[in-house]
PDB file of N, CA and C in Angstrom:
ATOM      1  N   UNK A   1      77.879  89.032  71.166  1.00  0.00           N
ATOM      2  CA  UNK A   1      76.971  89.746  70.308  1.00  0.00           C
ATOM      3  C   UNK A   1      76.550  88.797  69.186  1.00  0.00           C
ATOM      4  N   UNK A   2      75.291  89.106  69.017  1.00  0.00           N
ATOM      5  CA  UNK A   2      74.486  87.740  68.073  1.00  0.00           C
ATOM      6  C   UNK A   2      74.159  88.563  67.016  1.00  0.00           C
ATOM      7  N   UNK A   3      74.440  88.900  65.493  1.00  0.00           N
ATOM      8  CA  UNK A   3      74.193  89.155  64.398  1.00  0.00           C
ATOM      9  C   UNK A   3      73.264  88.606  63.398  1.00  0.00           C
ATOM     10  N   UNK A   4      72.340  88.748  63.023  1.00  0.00           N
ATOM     11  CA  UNK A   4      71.387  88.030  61.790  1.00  0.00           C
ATOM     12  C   UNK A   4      71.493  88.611  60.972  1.00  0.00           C
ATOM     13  N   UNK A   5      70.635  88.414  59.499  1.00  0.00           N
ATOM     14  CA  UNK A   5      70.788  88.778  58.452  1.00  0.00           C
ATOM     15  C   UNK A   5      68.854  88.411  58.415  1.00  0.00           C
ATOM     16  N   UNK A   6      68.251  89.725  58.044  1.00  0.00           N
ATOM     17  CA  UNK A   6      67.097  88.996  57.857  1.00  0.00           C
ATOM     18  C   UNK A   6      66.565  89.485  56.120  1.00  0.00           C
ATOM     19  N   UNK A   7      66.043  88.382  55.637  1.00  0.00           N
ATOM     20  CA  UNK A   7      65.918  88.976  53.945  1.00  0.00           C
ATOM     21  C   UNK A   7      64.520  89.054  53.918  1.00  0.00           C
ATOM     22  N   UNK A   8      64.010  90.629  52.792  1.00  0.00           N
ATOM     23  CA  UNK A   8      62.814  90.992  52.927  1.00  0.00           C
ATOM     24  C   UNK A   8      62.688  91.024  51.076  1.00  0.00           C
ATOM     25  N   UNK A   9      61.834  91.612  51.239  1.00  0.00           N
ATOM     26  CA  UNK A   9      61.480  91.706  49.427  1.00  0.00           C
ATOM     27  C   UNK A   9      61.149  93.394  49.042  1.00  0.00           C
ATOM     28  N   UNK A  10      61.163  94.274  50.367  1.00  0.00           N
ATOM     29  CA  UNK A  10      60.916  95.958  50.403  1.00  0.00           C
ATOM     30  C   UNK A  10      61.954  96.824  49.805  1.00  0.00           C
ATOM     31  N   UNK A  11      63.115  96.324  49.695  1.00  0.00           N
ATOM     32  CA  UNK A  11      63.872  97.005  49.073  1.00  0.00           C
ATOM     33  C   UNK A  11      65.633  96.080  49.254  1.00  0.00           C
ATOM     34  N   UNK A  12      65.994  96.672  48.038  1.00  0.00           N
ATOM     35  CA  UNK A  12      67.340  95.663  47.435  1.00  0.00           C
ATOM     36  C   UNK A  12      68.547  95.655  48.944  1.00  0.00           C
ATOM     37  N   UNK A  13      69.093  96.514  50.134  1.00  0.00           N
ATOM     38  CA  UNK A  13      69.930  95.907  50.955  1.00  0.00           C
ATOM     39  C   UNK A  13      69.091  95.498  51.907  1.00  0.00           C
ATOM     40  N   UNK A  14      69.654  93.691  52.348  1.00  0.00           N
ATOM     41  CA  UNK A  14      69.383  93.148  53.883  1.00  0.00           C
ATOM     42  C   UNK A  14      69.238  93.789  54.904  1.00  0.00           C
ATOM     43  N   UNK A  15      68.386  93.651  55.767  1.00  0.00           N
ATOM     44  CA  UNK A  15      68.014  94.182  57.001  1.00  0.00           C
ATOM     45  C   UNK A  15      69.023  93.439  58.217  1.00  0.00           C
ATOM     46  N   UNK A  16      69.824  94.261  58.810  1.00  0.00           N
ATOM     47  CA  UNK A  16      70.688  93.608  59.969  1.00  0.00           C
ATOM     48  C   UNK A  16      70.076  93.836  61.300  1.00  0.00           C
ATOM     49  N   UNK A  17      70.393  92.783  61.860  1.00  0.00           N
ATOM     50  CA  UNK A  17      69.806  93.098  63.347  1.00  0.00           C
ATOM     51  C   UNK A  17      71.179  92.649  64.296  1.00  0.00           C
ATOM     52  N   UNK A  18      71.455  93.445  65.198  1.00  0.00           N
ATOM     53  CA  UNK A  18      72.053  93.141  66.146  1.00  0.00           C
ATOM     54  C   UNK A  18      71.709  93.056  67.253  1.00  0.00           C
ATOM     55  N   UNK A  19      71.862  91.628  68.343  1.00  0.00           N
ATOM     56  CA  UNK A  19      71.709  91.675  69.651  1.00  0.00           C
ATOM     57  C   UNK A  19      72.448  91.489  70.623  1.00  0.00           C
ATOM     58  N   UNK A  20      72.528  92.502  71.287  1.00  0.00           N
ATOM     59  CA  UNK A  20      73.689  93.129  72.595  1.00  0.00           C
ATOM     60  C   UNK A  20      73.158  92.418  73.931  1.00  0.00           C
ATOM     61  N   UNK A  21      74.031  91.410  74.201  1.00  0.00           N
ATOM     62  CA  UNK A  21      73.204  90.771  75.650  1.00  0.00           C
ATOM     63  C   UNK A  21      74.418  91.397  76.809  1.00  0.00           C
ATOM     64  N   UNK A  22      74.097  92.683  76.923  1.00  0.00           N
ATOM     65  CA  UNK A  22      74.812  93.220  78.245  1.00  0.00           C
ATOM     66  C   UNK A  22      74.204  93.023  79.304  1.00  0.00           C
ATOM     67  N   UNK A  23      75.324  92.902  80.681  1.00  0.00           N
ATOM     68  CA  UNK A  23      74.896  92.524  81.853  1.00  0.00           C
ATOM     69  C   UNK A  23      75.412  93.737  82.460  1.00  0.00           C
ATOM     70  N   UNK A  24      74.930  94.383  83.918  1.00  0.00           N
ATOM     71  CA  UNK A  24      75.665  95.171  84.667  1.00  0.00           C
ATOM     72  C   UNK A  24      76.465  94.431  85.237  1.00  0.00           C
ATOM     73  N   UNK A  25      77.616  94.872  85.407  1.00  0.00           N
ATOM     74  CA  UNK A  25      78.526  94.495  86.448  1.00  0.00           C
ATOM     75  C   UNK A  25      78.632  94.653  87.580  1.00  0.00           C
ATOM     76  N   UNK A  26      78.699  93.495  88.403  1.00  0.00           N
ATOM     77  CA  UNK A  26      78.645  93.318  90.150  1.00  0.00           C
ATOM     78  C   UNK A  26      79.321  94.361  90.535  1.00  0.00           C
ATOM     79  N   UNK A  27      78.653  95.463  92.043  1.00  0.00           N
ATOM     80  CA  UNK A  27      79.747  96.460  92.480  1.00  0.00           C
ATOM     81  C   UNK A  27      80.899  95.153  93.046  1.00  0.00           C
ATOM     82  N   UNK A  28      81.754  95.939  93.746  1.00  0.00           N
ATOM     83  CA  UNK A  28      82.648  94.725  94.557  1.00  0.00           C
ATOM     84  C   UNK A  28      82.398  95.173  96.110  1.00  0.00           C
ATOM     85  N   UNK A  29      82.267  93.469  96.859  1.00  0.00           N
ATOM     86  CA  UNK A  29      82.018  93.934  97.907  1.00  0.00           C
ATOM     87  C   UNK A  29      82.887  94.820  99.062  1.00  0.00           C
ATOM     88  N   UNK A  30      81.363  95.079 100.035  1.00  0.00           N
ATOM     89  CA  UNK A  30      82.188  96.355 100.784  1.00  0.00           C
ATOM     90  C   UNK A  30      82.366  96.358 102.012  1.00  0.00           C
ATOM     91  N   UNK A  31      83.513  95.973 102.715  1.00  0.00           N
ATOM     92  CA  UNK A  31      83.712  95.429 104.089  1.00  0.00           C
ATOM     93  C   UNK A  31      83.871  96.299 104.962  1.00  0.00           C
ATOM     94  N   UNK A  32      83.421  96.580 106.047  1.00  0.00           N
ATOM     95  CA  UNK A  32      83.451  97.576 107.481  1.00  0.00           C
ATOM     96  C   UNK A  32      83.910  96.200 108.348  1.00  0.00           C
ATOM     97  N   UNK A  33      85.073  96.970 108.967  1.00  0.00           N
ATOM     98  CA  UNK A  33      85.332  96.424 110.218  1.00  0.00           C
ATOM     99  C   UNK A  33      84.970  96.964 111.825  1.00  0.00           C
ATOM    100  N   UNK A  34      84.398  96.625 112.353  1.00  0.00           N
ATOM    101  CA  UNK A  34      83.364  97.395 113.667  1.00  0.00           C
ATOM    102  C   UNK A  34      84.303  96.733 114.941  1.00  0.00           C
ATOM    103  N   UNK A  35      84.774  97.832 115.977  1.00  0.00           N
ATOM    104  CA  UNK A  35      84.715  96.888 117.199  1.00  0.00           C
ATOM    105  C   UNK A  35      83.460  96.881 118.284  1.00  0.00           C
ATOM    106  N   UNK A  36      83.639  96.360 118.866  1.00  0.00           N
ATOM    107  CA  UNK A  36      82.806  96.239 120.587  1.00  0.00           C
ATOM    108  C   UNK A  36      83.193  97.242 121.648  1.00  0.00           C
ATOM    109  N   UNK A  37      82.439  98.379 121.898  1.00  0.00           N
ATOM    110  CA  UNK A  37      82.998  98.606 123.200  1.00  0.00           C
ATOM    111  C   UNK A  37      81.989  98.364 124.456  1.00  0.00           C
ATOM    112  N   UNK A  38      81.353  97.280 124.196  1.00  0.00           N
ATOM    113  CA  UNK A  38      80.341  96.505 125.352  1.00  0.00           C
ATOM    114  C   UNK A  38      81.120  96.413 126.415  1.00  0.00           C
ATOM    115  N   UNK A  39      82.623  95.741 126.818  1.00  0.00           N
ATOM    116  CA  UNK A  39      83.337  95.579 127.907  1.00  0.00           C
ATOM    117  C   UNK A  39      84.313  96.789 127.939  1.00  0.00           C
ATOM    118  N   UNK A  40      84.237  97.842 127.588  1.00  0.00           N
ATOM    119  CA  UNK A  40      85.296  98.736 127.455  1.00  0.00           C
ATOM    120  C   UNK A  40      85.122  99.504 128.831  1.00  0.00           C
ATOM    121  N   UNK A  41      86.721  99.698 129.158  1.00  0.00           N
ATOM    122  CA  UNK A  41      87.311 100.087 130.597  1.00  0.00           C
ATOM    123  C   UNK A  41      87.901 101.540 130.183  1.00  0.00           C
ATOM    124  N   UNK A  42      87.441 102.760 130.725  1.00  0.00           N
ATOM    125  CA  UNK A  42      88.494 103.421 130.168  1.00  0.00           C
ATOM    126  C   UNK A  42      89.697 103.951 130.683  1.00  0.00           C
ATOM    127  N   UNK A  43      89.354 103.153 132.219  1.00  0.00           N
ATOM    128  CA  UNK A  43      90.571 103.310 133.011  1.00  0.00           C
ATOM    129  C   UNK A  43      92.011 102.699 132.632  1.00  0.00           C
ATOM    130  N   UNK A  44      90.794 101.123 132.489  1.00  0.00           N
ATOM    131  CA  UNK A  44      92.192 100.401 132.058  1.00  0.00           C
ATOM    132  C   UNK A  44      92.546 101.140 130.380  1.00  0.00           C
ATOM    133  N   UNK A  45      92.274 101.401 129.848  1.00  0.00           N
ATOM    134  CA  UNK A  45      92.661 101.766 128.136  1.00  0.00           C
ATOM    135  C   UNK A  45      93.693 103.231 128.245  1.00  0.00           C
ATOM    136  N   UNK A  46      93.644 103.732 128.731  1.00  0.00           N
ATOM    137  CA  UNK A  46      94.489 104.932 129.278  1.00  0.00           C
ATOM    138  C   UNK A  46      95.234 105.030 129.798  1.00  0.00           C
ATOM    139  N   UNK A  47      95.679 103.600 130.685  1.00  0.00           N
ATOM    140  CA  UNK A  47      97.079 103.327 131.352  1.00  0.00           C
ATOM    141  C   UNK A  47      97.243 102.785 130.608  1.00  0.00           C
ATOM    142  N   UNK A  48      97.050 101.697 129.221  1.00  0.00           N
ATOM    143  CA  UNK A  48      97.645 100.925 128.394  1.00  0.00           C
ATOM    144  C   UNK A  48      98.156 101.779 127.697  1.00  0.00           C
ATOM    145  N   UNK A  49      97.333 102.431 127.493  1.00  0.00           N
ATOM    146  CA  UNK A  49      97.767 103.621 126.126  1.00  0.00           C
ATOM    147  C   UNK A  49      99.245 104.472 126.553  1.00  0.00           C
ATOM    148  N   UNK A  50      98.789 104.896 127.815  1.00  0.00           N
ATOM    149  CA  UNK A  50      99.882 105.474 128.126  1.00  0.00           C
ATOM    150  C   UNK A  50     101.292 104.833 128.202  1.00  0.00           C
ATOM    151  N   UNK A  51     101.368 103.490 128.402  1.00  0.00           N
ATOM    152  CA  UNK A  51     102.296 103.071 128.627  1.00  0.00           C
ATOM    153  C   UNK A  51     102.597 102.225 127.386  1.00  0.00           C
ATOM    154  N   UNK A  52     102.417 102.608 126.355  1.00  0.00           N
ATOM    155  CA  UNK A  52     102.674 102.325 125.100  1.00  0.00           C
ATOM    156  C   UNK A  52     104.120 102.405 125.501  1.00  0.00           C
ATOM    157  N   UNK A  53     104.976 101.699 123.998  1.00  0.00           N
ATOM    158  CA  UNK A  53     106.034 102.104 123.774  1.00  0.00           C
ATOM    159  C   UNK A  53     105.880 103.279 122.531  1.00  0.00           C
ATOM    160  N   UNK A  54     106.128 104.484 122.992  1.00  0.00           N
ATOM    161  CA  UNK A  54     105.996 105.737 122.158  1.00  0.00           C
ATOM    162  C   UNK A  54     107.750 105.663 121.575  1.00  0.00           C
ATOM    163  N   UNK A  55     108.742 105.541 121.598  1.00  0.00           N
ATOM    164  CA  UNK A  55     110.032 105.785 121.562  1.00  0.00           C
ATOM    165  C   UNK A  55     110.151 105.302 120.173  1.00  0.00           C
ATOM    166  N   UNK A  56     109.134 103.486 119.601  1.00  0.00           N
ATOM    167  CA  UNK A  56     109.603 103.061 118.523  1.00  0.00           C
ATOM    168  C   UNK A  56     109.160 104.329 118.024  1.00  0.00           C
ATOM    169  N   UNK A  57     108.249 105.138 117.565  1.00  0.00           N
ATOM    170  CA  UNK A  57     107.918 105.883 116.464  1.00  0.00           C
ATOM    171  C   UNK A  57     108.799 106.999 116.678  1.00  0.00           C
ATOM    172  N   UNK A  58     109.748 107.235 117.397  1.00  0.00           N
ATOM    173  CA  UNK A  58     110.858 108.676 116.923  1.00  0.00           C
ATOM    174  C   UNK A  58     112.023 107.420 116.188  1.00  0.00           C
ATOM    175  N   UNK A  59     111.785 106.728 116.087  1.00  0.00           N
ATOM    176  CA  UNK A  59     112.763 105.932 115.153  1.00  0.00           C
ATOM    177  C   UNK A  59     112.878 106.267 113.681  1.00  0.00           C
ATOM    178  N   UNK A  60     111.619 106.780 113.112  1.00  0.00           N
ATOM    179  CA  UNK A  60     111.146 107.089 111.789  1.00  0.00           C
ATOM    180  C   UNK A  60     111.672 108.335 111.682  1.00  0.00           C
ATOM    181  N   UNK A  61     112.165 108.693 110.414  1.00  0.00           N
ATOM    182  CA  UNK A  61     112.247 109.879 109.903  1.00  0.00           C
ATOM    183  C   UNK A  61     111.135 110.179 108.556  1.00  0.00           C
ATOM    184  N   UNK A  62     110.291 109.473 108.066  1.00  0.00           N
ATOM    185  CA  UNK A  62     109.586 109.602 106.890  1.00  0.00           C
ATOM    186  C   UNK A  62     108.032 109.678 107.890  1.00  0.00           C
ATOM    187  N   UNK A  63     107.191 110.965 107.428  1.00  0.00           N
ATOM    188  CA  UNK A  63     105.767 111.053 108.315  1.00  0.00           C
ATOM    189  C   UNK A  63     105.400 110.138 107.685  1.00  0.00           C
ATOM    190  N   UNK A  64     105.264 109.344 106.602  1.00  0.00           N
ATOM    191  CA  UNK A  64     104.067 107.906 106.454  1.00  0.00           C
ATOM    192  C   UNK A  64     104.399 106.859 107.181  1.00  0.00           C
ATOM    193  N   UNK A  65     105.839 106.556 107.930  1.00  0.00           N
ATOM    194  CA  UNK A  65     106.380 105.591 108.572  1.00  0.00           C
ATOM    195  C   UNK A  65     105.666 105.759 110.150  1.00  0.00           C
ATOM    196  N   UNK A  66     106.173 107.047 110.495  1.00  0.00           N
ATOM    197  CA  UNK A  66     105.700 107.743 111.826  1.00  0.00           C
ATOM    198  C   UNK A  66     104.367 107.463 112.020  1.00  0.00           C
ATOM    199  N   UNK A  67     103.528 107.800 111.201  1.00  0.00           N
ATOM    200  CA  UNK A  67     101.926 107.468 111.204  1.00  0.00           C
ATOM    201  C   UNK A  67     101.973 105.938 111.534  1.00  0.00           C
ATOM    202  N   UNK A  68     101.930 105.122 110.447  1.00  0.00           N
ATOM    203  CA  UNK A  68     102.039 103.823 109.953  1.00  0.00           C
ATOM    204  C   UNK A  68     101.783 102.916 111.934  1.00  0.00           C
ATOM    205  N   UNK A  69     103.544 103.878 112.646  1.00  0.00           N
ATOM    206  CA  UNK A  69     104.105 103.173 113.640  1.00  0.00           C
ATOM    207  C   UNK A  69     102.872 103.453 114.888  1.00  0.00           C
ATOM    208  N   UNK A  70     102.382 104.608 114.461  1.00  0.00           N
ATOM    209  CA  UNK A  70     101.556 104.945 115.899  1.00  0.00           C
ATOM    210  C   UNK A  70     100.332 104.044 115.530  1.00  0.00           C
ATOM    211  N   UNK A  71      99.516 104.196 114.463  1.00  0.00           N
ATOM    212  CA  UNK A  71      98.957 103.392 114.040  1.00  0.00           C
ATOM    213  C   UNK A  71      98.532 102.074 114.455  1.00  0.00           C
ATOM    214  N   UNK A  72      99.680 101.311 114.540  1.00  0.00           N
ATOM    215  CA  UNK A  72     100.034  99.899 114.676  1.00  0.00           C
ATOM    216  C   UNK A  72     100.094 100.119 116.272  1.00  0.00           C
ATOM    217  N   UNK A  73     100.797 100.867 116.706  1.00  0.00           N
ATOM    218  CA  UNK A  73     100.537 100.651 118.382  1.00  0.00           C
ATOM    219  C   UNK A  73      99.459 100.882 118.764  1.00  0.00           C
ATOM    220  N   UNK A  74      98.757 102.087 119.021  1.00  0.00           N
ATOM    221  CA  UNK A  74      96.941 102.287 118.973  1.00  0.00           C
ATOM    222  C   UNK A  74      96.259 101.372 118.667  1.00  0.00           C
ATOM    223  N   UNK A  75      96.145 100.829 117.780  1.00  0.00           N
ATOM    224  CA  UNK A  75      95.650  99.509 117.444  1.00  0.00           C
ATOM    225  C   UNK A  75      95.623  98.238 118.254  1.00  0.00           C
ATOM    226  N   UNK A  76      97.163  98.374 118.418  1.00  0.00           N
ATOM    227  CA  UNK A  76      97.175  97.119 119.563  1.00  0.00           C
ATOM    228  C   UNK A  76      96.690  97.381 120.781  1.00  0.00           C
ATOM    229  N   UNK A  77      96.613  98.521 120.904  1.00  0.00           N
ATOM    230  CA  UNK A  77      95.961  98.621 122.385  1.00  0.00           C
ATOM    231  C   UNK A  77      94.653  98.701 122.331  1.00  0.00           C
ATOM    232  N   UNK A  78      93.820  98.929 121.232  1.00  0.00           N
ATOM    233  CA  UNK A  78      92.434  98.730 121.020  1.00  0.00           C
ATOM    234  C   UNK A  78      91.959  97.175 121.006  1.00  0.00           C
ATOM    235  N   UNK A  79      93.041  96.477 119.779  1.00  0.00           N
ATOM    236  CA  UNK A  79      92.698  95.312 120.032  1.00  0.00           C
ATOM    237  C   UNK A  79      92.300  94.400 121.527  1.00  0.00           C
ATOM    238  N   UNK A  80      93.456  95.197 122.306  1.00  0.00           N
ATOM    239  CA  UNK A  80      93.456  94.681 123.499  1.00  0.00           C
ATOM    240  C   UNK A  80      92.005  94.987 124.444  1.00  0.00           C
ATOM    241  N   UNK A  81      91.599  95.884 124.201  1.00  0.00           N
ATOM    242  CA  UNK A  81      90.488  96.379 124.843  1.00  0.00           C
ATOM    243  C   UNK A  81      89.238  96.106 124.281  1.00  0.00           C
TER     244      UNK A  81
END
C-alpha cells in the first residue's frame, strides 16, 4: 500500500490518498483423472473382478478401512482393464 500526503491551500488538514494495488488470487488448479474404456472387455473385467481377493477386506473392523480396502482392489482391477 502506497500512501501520499498531498498539500493544498483549501483548507488547514492535508489531503491523504491511499493506493491499494490488490490482485485476485489464482483459483488452484483442478485435476480430473479420466480412464479409457476404448479397449474395455467386459467379459474379461468380471472374471477379474470376481476373482478378486475379497477375504483381505473382512480383515478390517473400522468401515473407513473396509471401504479404503475394496477401493484399492476395484481399482486395481480397473487399472488393469
Amino acid at each position: 500500500m502506497e500512501t501520499k500526503v498531498v498539500a493544498h491551500s483549501i483548507s488547514d488538514p492535508e489531503l491523504i490518498i491511499a493506493t491499494l494495488n490488490l490482485k485476485k488470487p489464482r483459483p488452484k488448479p483442478t485435476y480430473i483423472t479420466t480412464r479409457s474404456f476404448k479397449n474395455y472387455n467386459k467379459a474379461a473385467f468380471l472374471e477379474d473382478i470376481s476373482n478378486a481377493p475379497r477375504s483381505v477386506i473382512g480383515v478390517f473392523d473400522d468401515v473407513e478401512d473396509i471401504l479404503n480396502a475394496f477401493n484399492t482392489l476395484f481399482n486395481q482391477v480397473l487399472d488393469q482393464h
